[in-house]
N, C-alpha and C. Protein backbone atom coordinates (compact mmCIF):
# COMPACT_ATOMS: atom_id res chain seq x y z
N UNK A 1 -2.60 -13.86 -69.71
CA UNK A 1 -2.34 -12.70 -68.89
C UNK A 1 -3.07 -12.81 -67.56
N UNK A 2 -4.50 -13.23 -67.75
CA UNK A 2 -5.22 -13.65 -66.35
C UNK A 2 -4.45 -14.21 -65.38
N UNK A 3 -3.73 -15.85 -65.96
CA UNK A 3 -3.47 -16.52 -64.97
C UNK A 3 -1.91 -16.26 -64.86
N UNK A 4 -1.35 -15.69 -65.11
CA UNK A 4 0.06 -14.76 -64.54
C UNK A 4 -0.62 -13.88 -63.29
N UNK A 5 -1.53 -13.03 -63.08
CA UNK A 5 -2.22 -12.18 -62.82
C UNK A 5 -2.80 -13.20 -61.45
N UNK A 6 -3.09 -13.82 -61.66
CA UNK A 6 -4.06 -15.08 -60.80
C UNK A 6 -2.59 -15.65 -59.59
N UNK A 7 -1.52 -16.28 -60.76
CA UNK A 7 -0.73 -16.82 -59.89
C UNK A 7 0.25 -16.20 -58.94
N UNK A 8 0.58 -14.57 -59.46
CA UNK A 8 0.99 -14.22 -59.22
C UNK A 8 0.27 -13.66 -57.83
N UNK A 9 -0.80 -13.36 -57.71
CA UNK A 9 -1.54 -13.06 -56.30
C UNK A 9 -1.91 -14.11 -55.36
N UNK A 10 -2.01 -15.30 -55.99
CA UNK A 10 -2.01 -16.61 -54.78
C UNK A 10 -0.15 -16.53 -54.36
N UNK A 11 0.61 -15.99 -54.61
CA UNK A 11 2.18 -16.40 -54.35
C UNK A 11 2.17 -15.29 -53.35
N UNK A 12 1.65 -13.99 -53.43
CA UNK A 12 1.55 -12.69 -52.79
C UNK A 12 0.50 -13.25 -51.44
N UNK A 13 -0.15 -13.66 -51.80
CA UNK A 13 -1.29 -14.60 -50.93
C UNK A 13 -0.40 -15.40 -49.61
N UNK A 14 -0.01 -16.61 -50.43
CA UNK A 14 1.02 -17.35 -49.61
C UNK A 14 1.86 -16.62 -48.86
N UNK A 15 2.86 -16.26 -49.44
CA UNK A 15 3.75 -15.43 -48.22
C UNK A 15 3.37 -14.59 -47.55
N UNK A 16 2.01 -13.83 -47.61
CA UNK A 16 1.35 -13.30 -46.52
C UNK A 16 0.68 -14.11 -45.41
N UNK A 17 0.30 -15.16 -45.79
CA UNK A 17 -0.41 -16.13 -44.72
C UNK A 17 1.25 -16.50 -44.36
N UNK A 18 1.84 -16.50 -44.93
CA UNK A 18 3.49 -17.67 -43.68
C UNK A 18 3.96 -16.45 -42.96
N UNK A 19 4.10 -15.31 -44.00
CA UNK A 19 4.64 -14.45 -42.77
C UNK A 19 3.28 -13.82 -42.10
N UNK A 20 2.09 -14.02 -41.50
CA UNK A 20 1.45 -13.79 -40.64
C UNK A 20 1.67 -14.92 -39.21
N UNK A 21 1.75 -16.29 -40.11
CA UNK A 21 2.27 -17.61 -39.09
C UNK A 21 3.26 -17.14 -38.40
N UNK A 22 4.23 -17.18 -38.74
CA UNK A 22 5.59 -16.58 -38.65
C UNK A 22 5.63 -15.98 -37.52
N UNK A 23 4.97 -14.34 -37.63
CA UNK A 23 5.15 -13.30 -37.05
C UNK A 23 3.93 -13.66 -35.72
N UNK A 24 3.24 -14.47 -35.92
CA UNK A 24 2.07 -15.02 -34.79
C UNK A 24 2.88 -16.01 -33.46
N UNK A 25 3.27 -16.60 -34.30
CA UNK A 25 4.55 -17.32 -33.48
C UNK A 25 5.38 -16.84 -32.72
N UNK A 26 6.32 -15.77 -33.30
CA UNK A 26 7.22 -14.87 -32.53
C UNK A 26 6.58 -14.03 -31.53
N UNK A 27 5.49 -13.41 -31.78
CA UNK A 27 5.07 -12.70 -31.09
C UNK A 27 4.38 -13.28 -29.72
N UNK A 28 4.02 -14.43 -30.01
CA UNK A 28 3.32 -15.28 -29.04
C UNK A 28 3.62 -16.59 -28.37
N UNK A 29 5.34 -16.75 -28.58
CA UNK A 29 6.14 -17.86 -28.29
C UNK A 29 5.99 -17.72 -26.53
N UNK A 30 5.99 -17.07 -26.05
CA UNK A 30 6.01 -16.79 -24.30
C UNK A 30 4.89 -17.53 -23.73
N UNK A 31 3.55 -16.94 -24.64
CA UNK A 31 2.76 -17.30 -23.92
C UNK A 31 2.07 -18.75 -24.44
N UNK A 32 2.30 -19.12 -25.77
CA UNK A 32 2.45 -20.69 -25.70
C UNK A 32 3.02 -21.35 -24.84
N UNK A 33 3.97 -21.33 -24.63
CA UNK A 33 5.43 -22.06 -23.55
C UNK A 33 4.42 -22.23 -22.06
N UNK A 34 3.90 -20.90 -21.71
CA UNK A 34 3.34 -20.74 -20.54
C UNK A 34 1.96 -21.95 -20.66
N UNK A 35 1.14 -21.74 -21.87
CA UNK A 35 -0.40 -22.22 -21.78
C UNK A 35 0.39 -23.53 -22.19
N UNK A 36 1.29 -24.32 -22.38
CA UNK A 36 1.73 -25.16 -23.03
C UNK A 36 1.79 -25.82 -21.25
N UNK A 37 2.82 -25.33 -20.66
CA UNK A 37 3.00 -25.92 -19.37
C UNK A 37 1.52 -25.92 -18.33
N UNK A 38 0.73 -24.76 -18.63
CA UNK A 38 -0.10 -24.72 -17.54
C UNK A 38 -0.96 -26.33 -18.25
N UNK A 39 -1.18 -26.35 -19.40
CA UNK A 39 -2.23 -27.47 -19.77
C UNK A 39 -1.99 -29.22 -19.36
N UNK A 40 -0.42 -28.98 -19.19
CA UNK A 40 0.45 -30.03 -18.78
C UNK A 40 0.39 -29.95 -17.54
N UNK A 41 0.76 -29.32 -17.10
CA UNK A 41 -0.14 -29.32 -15.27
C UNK A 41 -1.18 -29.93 -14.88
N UNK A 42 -2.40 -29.35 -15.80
CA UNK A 42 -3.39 -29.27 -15.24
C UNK A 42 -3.91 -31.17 -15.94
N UNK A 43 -3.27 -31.36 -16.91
CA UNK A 43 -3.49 -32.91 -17.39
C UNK A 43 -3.15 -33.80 -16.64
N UNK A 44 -1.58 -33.36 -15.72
CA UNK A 44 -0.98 -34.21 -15.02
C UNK A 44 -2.14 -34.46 -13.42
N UNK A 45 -2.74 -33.18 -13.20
CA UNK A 45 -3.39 -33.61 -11.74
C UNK A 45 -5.23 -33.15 -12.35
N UNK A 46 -5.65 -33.83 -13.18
CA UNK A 46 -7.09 -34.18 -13.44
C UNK A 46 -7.21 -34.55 -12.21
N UNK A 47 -6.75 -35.58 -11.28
CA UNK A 47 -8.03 -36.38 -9.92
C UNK A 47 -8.28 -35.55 -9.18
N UNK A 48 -7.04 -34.04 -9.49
CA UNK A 48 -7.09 -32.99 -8.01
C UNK A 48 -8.62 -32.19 -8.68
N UNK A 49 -9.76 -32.19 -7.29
CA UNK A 49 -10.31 -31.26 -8.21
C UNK A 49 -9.95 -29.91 -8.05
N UNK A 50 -8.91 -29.14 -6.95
CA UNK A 50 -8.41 -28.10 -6.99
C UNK A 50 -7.56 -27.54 -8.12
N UNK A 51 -7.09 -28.38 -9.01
CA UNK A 51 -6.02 -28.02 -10.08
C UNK A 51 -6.81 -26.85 -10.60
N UNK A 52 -8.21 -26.37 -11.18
CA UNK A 52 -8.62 -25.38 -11.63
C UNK A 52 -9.40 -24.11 -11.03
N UNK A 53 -8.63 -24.15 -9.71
CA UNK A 53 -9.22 -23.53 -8.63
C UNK A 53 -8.23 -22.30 -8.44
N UNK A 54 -8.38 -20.64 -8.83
CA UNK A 54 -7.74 -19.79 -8.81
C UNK A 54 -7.46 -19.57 -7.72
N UNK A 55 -7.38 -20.16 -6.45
CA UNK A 55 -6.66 -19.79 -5.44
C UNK A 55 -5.62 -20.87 -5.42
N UNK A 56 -5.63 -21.72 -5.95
CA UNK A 56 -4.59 -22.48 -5.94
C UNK A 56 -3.63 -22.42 -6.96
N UNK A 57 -4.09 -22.10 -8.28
CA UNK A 57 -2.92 -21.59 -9.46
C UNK A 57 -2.40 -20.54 -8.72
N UNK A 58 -2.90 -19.81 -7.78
CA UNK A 58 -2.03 -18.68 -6.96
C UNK A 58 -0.86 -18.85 -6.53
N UNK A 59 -1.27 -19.88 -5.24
CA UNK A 59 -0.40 -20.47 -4.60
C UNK A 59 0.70 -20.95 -5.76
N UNK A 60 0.70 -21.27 -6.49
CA UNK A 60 1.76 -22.14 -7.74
C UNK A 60 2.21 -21.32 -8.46
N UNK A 61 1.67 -20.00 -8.65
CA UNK A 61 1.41 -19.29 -9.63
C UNK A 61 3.54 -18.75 -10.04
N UNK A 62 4.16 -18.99 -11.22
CA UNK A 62 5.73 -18.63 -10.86
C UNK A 62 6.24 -17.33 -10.81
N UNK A 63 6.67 -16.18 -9.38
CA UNK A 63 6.35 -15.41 -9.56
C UNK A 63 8.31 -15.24 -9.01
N UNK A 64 8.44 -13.81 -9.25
CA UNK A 64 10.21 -13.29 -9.07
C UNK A 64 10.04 -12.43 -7.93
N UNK A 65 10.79 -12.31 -6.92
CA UNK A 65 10.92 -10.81 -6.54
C UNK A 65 11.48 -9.66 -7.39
N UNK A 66 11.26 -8.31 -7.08
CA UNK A 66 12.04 -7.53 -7.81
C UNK A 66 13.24 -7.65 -8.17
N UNK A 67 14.07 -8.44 -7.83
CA UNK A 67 15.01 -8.84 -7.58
C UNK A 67 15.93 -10.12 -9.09
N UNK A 68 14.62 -10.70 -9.32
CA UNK A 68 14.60 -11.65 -10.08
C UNK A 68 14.65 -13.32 -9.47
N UNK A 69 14.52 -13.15 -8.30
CA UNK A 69 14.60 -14.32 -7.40
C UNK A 69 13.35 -14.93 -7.36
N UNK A 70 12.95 -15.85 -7.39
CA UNK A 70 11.62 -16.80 -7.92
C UNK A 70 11.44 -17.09 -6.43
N UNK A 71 9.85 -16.73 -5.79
CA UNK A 71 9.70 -16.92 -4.67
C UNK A 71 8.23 -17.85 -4.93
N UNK A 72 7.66 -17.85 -3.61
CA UNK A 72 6.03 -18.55 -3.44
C UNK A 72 5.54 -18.52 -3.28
N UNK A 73 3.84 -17.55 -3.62
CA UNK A 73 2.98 -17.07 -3.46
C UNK A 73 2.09 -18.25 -1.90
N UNK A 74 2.97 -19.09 -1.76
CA UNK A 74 2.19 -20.44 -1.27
C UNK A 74 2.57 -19.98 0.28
N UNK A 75 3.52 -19.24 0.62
CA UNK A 75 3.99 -18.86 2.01
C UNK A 75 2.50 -18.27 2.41
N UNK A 76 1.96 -17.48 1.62
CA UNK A 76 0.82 -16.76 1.96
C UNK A 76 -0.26 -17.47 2.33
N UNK A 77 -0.80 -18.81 2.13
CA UNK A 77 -2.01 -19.96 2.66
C UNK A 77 -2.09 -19.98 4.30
N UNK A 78 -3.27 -19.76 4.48
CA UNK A 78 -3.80 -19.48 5.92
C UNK A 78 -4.09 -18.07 6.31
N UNK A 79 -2.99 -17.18 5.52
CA UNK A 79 -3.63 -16.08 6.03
C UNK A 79 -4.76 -15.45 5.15
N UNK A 80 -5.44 -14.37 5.31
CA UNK A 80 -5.79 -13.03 4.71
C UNK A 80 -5.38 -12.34 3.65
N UNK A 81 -5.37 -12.40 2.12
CA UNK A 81 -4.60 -11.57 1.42
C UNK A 81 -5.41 -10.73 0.20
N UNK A 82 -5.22 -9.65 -0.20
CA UNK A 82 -5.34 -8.86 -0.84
C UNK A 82 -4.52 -8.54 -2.21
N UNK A 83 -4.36 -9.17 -3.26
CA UNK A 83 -4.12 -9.38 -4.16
C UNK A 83 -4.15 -8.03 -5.25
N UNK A 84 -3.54 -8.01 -5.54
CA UNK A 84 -3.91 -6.77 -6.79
C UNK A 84 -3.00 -6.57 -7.95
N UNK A 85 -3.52 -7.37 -8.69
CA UNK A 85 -2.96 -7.04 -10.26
C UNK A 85 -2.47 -5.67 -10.95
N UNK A 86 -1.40 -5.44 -11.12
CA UNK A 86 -1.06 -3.58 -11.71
C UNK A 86 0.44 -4.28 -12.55
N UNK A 87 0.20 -2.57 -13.47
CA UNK A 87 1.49 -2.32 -14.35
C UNK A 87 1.71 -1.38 -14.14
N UNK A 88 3.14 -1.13 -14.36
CA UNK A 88 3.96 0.48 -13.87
C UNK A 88 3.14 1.22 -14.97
N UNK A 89 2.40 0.95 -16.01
CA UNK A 89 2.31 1.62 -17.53
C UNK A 89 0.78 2.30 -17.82
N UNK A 90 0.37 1.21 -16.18
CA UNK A 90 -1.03 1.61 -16.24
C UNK A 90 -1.31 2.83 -15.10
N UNK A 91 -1.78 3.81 -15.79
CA UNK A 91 -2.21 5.21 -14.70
C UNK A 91 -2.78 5.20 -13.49
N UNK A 92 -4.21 4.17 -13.79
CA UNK A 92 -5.02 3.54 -12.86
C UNK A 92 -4.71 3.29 -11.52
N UNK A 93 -3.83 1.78 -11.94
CA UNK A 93 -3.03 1.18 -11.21
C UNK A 93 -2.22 2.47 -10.13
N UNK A 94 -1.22 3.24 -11.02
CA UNK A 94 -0.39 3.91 -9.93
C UNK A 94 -1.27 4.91 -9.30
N UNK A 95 -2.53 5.38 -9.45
CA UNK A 95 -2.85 6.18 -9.11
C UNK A 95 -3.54 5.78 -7.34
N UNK A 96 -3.40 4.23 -7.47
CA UNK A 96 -4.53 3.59 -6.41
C UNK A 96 -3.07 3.10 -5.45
N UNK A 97 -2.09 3.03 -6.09
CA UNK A 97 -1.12 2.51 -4.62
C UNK A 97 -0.78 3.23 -3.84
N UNK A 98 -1.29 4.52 -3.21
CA UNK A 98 -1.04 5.51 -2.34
C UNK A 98 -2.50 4.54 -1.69
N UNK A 99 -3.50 4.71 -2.15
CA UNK A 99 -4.20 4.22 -0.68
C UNK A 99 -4.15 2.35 -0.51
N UNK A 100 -3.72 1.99 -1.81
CA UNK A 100 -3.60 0.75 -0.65
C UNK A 100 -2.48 0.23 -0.05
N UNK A 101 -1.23 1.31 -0.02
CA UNK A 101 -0.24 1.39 0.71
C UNK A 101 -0.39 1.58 2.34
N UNK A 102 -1.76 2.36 2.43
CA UNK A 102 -2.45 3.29 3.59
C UNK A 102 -2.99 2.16 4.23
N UNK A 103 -4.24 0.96 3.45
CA UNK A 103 -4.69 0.83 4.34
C UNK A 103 -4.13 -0.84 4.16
N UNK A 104 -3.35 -1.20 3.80
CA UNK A 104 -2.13 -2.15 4.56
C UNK A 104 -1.43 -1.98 5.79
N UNK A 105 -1.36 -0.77 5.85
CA UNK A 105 -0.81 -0.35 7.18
C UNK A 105 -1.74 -0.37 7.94
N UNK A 106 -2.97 0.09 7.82
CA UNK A 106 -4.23 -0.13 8.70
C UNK A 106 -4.15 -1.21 9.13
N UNK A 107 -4.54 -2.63 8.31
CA UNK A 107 -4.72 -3.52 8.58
C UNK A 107 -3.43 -4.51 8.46
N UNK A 108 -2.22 -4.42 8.83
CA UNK A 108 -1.34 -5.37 8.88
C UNK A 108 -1.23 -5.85 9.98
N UNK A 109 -1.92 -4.97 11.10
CA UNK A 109 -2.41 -5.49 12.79
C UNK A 109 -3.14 -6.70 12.77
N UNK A 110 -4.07 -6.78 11.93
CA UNK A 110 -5.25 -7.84 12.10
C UNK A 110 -4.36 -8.88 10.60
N UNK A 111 -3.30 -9.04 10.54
CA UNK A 111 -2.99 -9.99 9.85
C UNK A 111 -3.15 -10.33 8.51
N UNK A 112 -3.87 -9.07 7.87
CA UNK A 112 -4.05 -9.16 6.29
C UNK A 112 -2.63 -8.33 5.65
N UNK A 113 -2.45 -9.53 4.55
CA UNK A 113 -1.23 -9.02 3.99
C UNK A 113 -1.74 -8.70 2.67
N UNK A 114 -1.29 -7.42 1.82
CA UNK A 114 -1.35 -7.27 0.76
C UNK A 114 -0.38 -7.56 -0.18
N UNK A 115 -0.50 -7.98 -1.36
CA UNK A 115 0.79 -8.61 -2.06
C UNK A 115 0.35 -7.64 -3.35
N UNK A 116 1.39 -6.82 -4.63
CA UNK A 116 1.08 -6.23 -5.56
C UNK A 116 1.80 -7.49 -6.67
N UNK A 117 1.07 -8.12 -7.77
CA UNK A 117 1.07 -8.74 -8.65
C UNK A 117 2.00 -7.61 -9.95
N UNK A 118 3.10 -7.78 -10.33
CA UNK A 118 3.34 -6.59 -11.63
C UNK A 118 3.28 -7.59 -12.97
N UNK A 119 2.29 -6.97 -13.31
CA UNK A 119 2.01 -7.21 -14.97
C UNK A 119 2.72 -6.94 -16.08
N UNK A 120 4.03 -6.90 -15.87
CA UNK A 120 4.73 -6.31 -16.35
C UNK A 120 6.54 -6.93 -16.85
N UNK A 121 7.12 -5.79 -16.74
CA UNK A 121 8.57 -6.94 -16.75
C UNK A 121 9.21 -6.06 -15.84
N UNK A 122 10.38 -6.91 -15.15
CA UNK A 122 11.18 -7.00 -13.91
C UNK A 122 11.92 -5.56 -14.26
N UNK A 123 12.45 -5.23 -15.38
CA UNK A 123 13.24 -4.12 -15.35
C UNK A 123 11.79 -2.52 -15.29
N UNK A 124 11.27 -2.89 -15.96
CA UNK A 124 9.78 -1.52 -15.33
C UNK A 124 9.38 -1.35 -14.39
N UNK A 125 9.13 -2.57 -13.62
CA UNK A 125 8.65 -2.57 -11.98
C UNK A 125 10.20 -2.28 -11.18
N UNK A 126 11.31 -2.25 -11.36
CA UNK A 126 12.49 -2.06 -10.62
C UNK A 126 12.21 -0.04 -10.84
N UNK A 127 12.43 0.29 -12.06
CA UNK A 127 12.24 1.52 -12.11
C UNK A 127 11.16 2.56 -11.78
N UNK A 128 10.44 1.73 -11.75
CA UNK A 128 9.08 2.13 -10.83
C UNK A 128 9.20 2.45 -9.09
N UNK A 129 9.73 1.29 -8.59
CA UNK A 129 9.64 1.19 -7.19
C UNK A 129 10.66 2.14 -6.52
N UNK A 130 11.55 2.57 -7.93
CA UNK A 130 12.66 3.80 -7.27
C UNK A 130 12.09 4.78 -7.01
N UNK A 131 10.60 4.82 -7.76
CA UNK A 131 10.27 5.78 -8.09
C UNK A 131 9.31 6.56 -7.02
N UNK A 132 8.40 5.13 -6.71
CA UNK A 132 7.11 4.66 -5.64
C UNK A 132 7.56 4.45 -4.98
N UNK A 133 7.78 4.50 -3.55
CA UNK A 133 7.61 3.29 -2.44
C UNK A 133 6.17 2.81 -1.93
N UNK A 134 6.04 1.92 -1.86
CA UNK A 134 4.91 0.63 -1.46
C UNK A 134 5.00 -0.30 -0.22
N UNK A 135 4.32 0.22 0.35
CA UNK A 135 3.97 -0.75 1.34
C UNK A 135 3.69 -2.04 1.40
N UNK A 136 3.99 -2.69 0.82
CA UNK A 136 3.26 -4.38 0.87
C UNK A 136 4.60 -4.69 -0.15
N UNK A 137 4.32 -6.08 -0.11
CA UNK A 137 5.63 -6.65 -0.98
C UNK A 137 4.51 -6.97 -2.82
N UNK A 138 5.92 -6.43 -3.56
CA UNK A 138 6.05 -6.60 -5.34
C UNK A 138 6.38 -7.84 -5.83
N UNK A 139 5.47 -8.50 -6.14
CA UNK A 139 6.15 -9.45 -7.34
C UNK A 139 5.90 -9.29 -8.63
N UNK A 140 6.85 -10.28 -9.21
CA UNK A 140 6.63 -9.86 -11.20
C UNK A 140 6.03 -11.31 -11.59
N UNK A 141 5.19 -11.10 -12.21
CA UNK A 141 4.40 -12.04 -12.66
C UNK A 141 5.07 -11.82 -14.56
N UNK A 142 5.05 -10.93 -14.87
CA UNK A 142 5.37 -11.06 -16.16
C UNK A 142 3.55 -10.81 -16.71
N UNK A 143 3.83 -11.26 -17.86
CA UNK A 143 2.31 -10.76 -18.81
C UNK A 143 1.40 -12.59 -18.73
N UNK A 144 2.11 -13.33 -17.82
CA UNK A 144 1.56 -14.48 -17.88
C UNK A 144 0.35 -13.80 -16.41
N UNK A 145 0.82 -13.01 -15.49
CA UNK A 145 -0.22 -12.59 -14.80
C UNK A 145 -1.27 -12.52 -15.27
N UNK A 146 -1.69 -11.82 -16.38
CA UNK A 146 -3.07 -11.66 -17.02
C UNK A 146 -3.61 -12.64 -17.08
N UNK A 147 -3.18 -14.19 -17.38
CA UNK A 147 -3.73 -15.31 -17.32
C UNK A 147 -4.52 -15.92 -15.84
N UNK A 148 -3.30 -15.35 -14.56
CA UNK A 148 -4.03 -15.79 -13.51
C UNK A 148 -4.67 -14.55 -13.39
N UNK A 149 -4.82 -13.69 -13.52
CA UNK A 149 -6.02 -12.46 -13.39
C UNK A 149 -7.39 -13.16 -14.16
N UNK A 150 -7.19 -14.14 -15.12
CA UNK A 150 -8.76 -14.29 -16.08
C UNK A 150 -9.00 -15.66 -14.61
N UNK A 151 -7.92 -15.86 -14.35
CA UNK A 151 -8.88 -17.00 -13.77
C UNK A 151 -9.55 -17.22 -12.33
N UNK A 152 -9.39 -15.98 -11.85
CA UNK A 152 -9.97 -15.23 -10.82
C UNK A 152 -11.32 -14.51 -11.58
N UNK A 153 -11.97 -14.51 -13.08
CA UNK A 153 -12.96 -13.99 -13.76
C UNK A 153 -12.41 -12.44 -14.47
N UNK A 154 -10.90 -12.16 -14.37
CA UNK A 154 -11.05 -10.94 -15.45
C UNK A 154 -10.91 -11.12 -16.57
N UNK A 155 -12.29 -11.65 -16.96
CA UNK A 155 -12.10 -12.34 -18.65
C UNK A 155 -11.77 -10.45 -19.64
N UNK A 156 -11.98 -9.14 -19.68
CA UNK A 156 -11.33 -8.51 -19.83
C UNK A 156 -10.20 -8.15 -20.09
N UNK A 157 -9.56 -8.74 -18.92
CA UNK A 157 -8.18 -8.11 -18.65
C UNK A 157 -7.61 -7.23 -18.44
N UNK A 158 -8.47 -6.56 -17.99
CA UNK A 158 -8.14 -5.17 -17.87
C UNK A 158 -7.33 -5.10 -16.35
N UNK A 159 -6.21 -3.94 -16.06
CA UNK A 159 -5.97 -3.75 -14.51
C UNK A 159 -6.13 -2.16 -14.50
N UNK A 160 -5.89 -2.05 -13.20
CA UNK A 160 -5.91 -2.49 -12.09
C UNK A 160 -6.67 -4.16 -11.85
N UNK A 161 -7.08 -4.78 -10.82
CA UNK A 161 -7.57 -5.62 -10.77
C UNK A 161 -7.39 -6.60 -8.65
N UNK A 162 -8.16 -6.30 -8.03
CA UNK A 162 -8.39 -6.57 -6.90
C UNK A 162 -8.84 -7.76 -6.35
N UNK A 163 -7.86 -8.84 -6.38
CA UNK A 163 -8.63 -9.78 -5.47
C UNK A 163 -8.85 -9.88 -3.63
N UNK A 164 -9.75 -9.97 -2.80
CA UNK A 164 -9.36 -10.28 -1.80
C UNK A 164 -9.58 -11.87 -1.13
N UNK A 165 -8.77 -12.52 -0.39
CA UNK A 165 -9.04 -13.95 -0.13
C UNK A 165 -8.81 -14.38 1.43
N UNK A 166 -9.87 -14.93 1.95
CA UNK A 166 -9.89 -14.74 3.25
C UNK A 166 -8.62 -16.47 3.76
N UNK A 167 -8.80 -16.17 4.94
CA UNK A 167 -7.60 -17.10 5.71
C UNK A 167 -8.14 -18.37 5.24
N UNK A 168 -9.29 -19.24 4.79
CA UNK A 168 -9.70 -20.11 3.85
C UNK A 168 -9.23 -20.55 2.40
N UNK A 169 -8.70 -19.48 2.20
CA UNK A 169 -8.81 -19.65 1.02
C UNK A 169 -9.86 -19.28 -0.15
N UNK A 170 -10.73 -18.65 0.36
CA UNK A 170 -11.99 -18.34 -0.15
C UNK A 170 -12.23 -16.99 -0.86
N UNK A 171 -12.44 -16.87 -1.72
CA UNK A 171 -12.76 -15.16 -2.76
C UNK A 171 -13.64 -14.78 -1.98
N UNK A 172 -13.17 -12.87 -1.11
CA UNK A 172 -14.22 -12.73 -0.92
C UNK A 172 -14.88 -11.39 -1.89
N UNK A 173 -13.81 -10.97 -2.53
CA UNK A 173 -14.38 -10.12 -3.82
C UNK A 173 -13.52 -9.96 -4.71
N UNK A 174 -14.10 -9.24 -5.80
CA UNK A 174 -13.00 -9.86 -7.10
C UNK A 174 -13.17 -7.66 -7.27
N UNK A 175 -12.28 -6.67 -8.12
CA UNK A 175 -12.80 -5.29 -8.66
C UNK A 175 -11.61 -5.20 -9.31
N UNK A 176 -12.30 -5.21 -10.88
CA UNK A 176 -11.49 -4.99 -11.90
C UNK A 176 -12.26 -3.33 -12.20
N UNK A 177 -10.47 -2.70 -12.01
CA UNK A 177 -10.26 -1.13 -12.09
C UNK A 177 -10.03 -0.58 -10.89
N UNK A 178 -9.89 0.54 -10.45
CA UNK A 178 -9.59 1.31 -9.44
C UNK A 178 -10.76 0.64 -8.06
N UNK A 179 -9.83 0.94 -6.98
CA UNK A 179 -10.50 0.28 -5.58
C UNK A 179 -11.35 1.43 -5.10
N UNK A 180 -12.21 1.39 -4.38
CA UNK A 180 -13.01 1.90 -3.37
C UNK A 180 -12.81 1.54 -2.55
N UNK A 181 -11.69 2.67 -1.68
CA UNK A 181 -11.16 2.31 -0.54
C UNK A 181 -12.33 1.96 0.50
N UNK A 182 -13.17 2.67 0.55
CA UNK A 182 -14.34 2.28 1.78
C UNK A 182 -14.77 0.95 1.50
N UNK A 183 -15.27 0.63 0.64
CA UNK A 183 -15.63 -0.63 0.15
C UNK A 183 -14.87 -1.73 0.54
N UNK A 184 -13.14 -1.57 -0.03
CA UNK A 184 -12.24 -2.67 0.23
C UNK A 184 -12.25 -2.73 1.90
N UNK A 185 -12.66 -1.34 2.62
CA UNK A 185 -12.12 -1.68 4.18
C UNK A 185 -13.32 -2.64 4.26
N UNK A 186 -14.42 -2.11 3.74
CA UNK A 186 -15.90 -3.28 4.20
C UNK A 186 -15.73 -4.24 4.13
N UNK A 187 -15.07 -4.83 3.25
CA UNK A 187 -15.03 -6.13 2.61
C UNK A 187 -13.60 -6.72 4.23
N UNK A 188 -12.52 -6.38 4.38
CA UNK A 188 -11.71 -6.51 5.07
C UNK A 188 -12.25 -6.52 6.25
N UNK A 189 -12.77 -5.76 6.68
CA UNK A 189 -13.79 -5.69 8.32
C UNK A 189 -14.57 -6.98 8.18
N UNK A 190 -15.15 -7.59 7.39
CA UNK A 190 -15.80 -8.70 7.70
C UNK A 190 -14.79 -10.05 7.49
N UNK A 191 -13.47 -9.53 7.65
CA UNK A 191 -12.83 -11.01 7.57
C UNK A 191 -12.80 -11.95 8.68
């Protein structure tokens, strides 16, 4: 009776570990595919030592317009940019694109462009932007964004999420969560 009892819970056992595999798989087929290619990238150009340099997965980084049209974060090298990770889903996020709609306009004189990163998927950020208008241009990163968000340091992951990067190429601050507009102009005034 034990080992009926015994075998019968290693069998209950088993098909809980395959369908956990299983369901680990499905759920996480996207972002294999993604860490699958980025590792293949990054194997293929070992001599570069930029390959692990988050301003340069930027530049590469595969991003859509709202549109679904696959554009190039790489047009943006040389200038000034202001980066900011958001989801239509996150409160945070929408609560902060009224001022940095504002002070894009401030500063689109002096050549800093702001770009909004959506964390999200193409059909949420479309229904969003009917919703919002935004000053600076939208791209969809998809949920692979979060990946180039860790590698700018939001080991978190949390968004909102603020990078700014001067005409170098150079981080000049990283603010994971809501902006301080005074702050971000500080940071921008010394570009």
């Amino acid at each position: 009776m034990n080992t009926r009892r015994m075998l019968a819970g290693a069998v209950v056992a088993l098909v809980a570990a395959g369908g956990g595999v299983l369901a680990n798989h499905w759920f996480n087929r996207d972002s294999e595919v993604a860490y699958a290619a980025q590792a293949g990238a990054q194997a293929g150009s070992q001599s570069d030592p930029h390959a692990t340099n988050p301003v340069q997965q930027l530049w590469a980084a595969p991003v859509t317009n709202v549109d679904g049209k696959p554009q190039s974060l790489s047009l943006l090298k040389g200038r000034p940019i202001v980066v900011n990770f958001w989801a239509s889903w996150c409160g945070p996020c929408v609560e902060e694109m009224p001022a940095l709609s504002q002070i894009q306009r401030e500063y689109a004189k002096k050549g800093i462009q702001f770009v909004g990163l959506g964390v999200d998927s193409e059909k949420n950020i479309q229904t969003f932007l009917q919703k919002v208008k935004v000053a600076y241009p939208i791209y969809v990163t998809g949920f692979g964004g979060a990946d180039l968000a860790r590698a700018f340091g939001n080991n978190a992951g949390g968004l909102p999420f603020t990078v700014v990067i001067d005409a170098k190429g150079n981080i000049r601050s990283t603010k994971l969560g809501q902006i301080d507009p005074a702050a971000l102009r500080q940071t921008l005034n010394a570009l």
